[in-house]
Structures are given as structure tokens and as C-alpha cells.
C-alpha atoms as a PDB file:
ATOM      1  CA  UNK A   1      37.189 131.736  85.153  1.00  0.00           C
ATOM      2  CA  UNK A   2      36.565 131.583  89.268  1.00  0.00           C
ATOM      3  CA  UNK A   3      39.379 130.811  91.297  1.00  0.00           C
ATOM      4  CA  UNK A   4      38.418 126.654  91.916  1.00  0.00           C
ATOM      5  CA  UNK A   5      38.793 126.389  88.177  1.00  0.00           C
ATOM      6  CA  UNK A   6      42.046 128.459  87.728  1.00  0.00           C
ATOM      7  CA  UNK A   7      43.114 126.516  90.230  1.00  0.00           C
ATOM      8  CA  UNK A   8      42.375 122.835  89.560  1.00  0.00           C
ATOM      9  CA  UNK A   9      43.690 123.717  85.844  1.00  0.00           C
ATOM     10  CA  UNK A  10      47.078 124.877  87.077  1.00  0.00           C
ATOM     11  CA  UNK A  11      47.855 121.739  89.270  1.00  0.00           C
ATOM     12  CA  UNK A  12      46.535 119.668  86.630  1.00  0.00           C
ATOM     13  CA  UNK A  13      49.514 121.575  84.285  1.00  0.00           C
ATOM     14  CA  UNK A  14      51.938 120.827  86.578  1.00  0.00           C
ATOM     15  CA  UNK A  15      50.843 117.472  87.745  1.00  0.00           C
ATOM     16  CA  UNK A  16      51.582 116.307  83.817  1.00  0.00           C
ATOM     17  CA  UNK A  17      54.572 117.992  83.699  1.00  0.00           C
ATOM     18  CA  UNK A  18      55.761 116.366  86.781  1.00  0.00           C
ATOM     19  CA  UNK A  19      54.660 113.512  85.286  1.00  0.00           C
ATOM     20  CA  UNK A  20      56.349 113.236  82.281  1.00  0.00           C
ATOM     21  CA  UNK A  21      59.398 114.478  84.262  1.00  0.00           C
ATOM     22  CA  UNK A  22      59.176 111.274  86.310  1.00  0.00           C
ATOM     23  CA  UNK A  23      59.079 109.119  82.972  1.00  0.00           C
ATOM     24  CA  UNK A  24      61.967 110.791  81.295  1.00  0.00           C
ATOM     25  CA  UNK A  25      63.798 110.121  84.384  1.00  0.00           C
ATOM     26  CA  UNK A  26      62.885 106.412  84.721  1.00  0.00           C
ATOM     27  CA  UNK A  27      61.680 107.060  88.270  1.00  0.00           C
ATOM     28  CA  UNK A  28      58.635 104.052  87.702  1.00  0.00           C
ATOM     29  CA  UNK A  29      57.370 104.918  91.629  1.00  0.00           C
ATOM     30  CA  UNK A  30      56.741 108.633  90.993  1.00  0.00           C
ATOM     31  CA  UNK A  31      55.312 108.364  87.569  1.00  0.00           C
ATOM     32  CA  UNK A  32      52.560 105.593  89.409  1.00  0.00           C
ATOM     33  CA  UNK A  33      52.038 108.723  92.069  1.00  0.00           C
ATOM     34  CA  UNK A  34      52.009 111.520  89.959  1.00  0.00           C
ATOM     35  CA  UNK A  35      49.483 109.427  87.545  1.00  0.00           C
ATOM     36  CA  UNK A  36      47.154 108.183  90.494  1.00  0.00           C
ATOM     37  CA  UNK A  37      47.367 112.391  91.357  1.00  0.00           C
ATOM     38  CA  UNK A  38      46.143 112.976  87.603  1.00  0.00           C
ATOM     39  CA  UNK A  39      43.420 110.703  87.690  1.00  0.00           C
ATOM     40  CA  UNK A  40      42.243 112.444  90.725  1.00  0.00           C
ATOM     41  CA  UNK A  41      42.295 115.948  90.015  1.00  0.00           C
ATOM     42  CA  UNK A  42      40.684 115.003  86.043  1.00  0.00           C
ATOM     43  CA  UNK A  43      38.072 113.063  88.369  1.00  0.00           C
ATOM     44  CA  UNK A  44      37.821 116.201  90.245  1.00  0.00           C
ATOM     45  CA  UNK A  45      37.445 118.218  87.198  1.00  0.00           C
ATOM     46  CA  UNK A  46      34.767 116.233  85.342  1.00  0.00           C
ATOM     47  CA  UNK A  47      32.789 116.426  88.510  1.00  0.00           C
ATOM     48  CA  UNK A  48      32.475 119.870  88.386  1.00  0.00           C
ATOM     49  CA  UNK A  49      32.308 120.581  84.633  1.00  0.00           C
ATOM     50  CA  UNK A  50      35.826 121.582  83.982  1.00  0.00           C
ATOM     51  CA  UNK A  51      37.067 121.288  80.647  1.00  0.00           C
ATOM     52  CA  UNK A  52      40.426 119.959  80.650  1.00  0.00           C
ATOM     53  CA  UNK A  53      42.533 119.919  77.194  1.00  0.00           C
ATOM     54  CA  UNK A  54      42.736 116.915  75.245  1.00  0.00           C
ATOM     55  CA  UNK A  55      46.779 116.895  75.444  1.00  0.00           C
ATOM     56  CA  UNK A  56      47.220 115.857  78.398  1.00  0.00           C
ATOM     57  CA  UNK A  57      49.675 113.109  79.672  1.00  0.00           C
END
């Protein structure tokens, strides 16, 4: 696994995780950000071929 992939991967990880964080906490503005940011990076991802796990947020 190159670095772009290693990379994308881990702040997809801790893009859900911030994201569920936001939910649990009833913070509705973060949880729109941090959702916007997933979209993104699993937009970013797809571009380039990266599998990303079904379990995701």
C-alpha cells in the first residue's frame, strides 16, 4: 500500500469516528461537516481506485 492510499484510508478512519462522535454528542453542525468531509475523501477515494470498507458511517 503507497503512502496516498495509507493515507486517504487513515483520515477516512478518523473522519467516521469523528463523525459518529459528533452524533453521540448531538452536535447536528459538526456531524453536517464531518459528513460533507466523508463524502469528499470517499469521492476522493473512488477516484483513484481505493477500496474503502463497507462499514463505514
Amino acid at each position: 500500500m503507497d503512502a496516498f492510499t495509507a493515507g486517504l484510508l487513515q483520515r477516512i478512519k478518523a473522519t467516521e469516528t469523528d463523525l459518529t462522535r459528533a452524533r453521540e454528542t448531538g452536535d447536528d453542525f459538526l456531524a453536517d461537516v464531518e459528513q460533507e468531509e466523508l463524502e469528499d475523501l470517499r469521492r476522493l477515494a473512488a477516484e483513484h481506485g481505493v477500496e474503502v470498507g463497507a462499514g463505514s458511517a
